[in-house]
C-alpha atoms as a PDB file:
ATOM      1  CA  UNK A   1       5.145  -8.719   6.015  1.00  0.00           C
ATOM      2  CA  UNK A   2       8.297 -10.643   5.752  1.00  0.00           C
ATOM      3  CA  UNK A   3       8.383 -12.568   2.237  1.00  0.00           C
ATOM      4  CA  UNK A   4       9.138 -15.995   3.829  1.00  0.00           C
ATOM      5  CA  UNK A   5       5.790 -15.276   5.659  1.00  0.00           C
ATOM      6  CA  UNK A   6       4.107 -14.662   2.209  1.00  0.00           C
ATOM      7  CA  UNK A   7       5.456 -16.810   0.894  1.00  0.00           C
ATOM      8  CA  UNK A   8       3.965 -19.397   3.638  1.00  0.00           C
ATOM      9  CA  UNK A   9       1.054 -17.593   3.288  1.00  0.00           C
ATOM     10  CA  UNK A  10       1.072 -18.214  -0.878  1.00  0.00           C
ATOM     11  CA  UNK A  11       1.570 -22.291   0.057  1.00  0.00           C
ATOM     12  CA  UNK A  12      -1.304 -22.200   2.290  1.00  0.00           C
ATOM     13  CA  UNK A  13      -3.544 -20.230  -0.736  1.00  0.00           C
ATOM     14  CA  UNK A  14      -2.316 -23.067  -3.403  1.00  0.00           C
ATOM     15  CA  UNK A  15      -3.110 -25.636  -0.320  1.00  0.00           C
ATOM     16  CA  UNK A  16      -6.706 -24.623  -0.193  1.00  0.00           C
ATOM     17  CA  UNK A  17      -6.961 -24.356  -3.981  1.00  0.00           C
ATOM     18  CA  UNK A  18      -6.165 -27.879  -4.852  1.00  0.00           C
ATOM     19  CA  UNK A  19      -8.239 -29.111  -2.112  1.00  0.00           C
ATOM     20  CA  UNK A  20     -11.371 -27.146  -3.687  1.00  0.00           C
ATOM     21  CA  UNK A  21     -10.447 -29.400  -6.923  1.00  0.00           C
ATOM     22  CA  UNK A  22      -9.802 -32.831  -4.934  1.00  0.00           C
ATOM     23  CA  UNK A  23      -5.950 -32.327  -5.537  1.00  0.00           C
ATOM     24  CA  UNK A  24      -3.429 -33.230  -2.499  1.00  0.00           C
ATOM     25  CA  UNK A  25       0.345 -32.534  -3.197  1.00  0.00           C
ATOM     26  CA  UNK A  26       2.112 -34.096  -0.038  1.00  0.00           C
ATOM     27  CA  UNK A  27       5.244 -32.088  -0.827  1.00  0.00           C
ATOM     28  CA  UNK A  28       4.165 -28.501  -1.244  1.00  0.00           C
ATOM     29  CA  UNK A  29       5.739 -25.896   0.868  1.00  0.00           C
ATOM     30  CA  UNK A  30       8.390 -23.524   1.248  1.00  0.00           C
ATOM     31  CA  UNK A  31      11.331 -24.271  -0.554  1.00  0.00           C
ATOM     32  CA  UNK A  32      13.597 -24.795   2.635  1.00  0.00           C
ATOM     33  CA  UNK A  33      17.280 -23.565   1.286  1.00  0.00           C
ATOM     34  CA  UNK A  34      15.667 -20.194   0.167  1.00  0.00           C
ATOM     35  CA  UNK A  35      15.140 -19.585   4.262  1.00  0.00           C
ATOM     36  CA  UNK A  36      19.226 -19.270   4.595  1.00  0.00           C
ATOM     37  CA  UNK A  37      20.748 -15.561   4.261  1.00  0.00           C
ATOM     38  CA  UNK A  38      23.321 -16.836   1.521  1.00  0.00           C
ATOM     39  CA  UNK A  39      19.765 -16.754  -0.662  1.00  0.00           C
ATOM     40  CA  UNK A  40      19.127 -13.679  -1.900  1.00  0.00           C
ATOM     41  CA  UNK A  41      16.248 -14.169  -4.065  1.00  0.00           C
ATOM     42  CA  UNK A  42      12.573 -14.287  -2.870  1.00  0.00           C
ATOM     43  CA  UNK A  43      11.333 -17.611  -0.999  1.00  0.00           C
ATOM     44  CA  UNK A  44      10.325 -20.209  -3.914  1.00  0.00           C
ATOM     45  CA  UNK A  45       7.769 -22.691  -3.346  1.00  0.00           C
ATOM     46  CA  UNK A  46       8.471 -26.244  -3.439  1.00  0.00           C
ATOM     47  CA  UNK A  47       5.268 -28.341  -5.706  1.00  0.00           C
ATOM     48  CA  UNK A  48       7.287 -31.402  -4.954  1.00  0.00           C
ATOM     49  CA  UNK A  49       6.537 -34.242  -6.736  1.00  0.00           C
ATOM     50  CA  UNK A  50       3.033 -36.493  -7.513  1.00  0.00           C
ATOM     51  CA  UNK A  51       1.764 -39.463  -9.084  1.00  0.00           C
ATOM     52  CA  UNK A  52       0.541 -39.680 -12.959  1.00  0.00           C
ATOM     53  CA  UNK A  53      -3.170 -39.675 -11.654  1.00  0.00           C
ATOM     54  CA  UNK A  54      -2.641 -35.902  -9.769  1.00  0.00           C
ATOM     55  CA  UNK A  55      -0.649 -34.491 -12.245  1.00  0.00           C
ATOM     56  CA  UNK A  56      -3.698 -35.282 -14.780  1.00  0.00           C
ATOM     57  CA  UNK A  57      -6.327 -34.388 -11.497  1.00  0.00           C
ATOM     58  CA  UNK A  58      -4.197 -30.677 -11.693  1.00  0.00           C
ATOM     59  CA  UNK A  59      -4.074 -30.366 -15.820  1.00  0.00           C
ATOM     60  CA  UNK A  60      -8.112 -30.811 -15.730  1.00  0.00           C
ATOM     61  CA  UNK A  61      -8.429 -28.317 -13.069  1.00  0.00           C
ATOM     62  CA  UNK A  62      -6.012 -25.653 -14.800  1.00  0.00           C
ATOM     63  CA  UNK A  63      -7.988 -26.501 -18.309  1.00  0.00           C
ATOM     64  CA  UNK A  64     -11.366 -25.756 -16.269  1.00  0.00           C
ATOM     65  CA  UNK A  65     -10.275 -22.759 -15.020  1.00  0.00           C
ATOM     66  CA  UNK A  66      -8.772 -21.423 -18.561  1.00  0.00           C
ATOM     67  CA  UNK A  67     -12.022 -22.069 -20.143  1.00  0.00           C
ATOM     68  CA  UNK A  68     -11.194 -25.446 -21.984  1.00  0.00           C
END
C-alpha cells in the first residue's frame, strides 16, 4: 500500500470516528504539500480548524473514551 493511500485511508477511519460521536471537521484530510516528492516524510493529516462548540464536542468524546 502506498502511504499517501493510508494515509487517505487513516482520514477516512478518523472521518467515521467523529461521526459515531456527532463530530464533523469540514477540513480534515490529507495534508496536500506532503503529496509533492520534495517531502520526504510520511503523509500528515490535516484536522484543520473548528468552532469552540466541536473542539469541546471532541474533548468529551476523547475523555469518554479514556475513561473520564
Amino acid at each position: 500500500m502506498h502511504p499517501h493511500d493510508d494515509a487517505q485511508t487513516c482520514v477516512d477511519q478518523l472521518r467515521t470516528a467523529l461521526a459515531a460521536n456527532g463530530i464533523t471537521l469540514p477540513s480534515l484530510g490529507v495534508d496536500l504539500p506532503t503529496f509533492a516528492d520534495a517531502y520526504t516524510c510520511s503523509p500528515l493529516v490535516a484536522l484543520g480548524n473548528c468552532n469552540t462548540e466541536t473542539a469541546r464536542a471532541l474533548v468529551a468524546a476523547l475523555r469518554r473514551a479514556a475513561g473520564r
